[in-house]
C-alpha atoms as a PDB file:
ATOM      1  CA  UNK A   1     -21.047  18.033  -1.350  1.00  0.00           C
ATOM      2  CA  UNK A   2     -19.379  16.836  -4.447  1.00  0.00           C
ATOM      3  CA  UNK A   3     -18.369  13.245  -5.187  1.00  0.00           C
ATOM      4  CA  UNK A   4     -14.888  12.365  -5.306  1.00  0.00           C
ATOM      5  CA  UNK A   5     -13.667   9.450  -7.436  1.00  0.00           C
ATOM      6  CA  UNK A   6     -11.727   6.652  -6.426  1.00  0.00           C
ATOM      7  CA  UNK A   7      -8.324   6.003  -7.982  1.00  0.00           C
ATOM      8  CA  UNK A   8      -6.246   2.873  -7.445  1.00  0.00           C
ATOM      9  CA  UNK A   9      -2.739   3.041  -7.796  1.00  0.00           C
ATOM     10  CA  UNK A  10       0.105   0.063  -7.305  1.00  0.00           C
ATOM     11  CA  UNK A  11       3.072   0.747  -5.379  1.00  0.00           C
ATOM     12  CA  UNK A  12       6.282  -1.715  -5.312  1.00  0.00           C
ATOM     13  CA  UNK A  13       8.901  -0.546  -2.489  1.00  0.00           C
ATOM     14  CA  UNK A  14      12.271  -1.567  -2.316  1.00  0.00           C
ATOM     15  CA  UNK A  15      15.152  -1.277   0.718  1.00  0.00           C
ATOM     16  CA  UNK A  16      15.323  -2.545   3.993  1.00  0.00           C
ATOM     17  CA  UNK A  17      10.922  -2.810   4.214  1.00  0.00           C
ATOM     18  CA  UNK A  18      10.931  -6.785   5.129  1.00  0.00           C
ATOM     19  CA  UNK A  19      11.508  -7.604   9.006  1.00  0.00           C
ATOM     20  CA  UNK A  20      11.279  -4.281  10.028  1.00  0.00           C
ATOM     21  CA  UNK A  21       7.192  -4.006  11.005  1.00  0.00           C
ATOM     22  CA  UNK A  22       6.316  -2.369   7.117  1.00  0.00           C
ATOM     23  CA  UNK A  23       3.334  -3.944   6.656  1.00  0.00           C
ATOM     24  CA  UNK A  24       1.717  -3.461   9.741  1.00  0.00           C
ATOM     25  CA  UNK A  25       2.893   0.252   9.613  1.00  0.00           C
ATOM     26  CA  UNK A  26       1.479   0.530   6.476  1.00  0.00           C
ATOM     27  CA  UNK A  27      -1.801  -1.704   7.017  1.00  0.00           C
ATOM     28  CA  UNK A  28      -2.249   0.922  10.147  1.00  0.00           C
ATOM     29  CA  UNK A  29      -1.841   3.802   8.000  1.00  0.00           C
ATOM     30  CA  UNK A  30      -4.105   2.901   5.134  1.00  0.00           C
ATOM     31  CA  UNK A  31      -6.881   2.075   7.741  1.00  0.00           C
ATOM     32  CA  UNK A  32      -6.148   5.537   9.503  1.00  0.00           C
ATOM     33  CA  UNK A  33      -7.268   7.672   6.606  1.00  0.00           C
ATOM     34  CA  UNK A  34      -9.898   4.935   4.907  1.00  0.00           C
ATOM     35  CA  UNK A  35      -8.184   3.617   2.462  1.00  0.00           C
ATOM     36  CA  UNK A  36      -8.714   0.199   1.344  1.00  0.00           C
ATOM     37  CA  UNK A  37      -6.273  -2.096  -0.672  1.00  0.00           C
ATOM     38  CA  UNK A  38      -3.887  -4.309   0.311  1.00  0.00           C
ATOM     39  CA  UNK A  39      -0.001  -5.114   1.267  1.00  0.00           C
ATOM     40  CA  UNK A  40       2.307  -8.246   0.890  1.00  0.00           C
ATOM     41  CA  UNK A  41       6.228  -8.669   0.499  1.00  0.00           C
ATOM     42  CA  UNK A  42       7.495 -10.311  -2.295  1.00  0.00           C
ATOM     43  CA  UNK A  43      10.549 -13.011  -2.277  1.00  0.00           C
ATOM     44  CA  UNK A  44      12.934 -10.547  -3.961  1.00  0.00           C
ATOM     45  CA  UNK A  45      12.585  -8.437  -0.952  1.00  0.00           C
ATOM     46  CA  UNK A  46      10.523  -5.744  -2.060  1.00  0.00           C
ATOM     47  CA  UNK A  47       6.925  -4.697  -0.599  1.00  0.00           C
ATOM     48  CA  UNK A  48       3.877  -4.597  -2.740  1.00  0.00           C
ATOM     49  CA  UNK A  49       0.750  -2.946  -2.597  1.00  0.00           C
ATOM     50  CA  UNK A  50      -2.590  -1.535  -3.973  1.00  0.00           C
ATOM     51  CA  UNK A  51      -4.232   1.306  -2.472  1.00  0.00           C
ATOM     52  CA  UNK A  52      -7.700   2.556  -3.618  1.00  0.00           C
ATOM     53  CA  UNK A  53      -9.564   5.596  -2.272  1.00  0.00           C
ATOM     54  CA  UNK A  54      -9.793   9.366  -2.816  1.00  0.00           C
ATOM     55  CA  UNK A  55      -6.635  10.692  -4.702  1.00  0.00           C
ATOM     56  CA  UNK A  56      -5.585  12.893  -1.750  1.00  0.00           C
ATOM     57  CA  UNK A  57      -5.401  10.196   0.926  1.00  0.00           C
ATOM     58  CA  UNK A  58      -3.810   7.911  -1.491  1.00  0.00           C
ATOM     59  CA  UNK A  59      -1.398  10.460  -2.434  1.00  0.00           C
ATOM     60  CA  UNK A  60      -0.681  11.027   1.645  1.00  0.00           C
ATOM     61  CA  UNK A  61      -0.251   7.097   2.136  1.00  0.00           C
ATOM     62  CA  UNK A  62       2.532   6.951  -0.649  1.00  0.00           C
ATOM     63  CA  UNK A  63       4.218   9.577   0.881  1.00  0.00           C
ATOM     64  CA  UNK A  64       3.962   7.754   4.275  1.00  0.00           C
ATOM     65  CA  UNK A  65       5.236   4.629   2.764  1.00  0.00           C
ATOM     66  CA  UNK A  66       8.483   6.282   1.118  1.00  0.00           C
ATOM     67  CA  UNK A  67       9.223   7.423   4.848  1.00  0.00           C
ATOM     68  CA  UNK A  68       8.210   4.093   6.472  1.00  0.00           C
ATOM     69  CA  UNK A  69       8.599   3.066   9.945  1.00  0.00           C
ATOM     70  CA  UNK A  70      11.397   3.884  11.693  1.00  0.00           C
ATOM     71  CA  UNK A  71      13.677   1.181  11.410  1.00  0.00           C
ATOM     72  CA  UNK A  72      12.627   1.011   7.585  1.00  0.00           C
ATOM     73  CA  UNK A  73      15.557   2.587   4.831  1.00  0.00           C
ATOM     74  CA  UNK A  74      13.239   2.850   1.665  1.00  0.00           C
ATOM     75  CA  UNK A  75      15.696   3.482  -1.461  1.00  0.00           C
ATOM     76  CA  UNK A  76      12.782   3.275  -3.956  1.00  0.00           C
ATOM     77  CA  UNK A  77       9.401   4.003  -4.595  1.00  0.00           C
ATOM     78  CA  UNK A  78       7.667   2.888  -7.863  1.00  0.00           C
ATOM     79  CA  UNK A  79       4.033   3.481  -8.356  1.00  0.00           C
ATOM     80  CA  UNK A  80       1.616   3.517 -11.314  1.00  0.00           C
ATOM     81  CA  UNK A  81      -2.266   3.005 -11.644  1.00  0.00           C
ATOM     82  CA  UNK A  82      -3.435  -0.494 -10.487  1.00  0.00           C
ATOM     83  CA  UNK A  83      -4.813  -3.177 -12.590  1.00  0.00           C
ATOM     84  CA  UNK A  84      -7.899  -4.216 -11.967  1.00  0.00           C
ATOM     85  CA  UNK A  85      -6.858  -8.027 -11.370  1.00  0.00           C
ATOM     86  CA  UNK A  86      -4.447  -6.537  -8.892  1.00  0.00           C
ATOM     87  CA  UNK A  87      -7.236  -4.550  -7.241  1.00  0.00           C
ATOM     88  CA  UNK A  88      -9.300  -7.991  -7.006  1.00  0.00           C
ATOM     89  CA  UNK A  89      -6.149  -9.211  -4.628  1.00  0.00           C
ATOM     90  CA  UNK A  90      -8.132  -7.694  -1.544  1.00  0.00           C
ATOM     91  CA  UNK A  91      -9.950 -10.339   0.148  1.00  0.00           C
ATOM     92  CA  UNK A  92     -13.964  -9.882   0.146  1.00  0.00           C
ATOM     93  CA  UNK A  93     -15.012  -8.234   3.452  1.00  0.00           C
ATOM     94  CA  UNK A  94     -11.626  -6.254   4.211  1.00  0.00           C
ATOM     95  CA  UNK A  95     -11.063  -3.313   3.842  1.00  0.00           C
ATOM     96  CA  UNK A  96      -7.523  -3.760   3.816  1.00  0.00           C
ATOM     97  CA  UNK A  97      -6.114  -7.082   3.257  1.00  0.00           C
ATOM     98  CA  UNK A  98      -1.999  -8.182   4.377  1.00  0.00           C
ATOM     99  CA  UNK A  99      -1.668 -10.795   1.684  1.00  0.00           C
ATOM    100  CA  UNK A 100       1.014 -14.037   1.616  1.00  0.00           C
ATOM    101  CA  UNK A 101       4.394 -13.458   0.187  1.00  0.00           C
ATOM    102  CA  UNK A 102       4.317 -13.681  -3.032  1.00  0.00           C
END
């Protein structure tokens, strides 16, 4: 069975994704297909997050997340490779951490 790298990529989402059960949707999702990382909204009203795992399933959860739950209207989607301070966000024995606002 070949080994499949990890990647880490940083996703900022913007729209109606605060109030409207995002995180949890997201946090969900992520666990769903073993993904580990973490999510927190930010005071300008955006969403943040880091999500680190195999490329496919990390590709699948940023497609999720530009859909978002139902009651979510996402109008943008940026994403590029984590940091690695950003990756250190997650808190030590989660797999996925919901951080504070930030």
């Amino acid at each position: 069975m070949p080994i499949v790298a990890e990647i880490s990529k940083h996703i900022v989402v913007r729209g109606r994704v605060q109030g409207v059960g995002y995180r949890a949707f997201v946090e969900r999702a992520a666990l769903q297909v073993g993904l580990g990382g973490w999510i927190r909204n930010r005071r300008d009203g955006s969403v943040e997050a880091v999500f680190i795992g195999a490329p496919e399933q990390v590709d699948l959860l940023i497609a999720t997340c530009r859909k978002g739950p139902f009651v979510a209207r996402v109008t943008e989607l940026e994403q590029r490779d984590a940091r690695v301070e950003e990756i250190n966000l997650q808190r030590q024995g989660e797999v996925f951490s919901v951080l504070p606002t930030l």
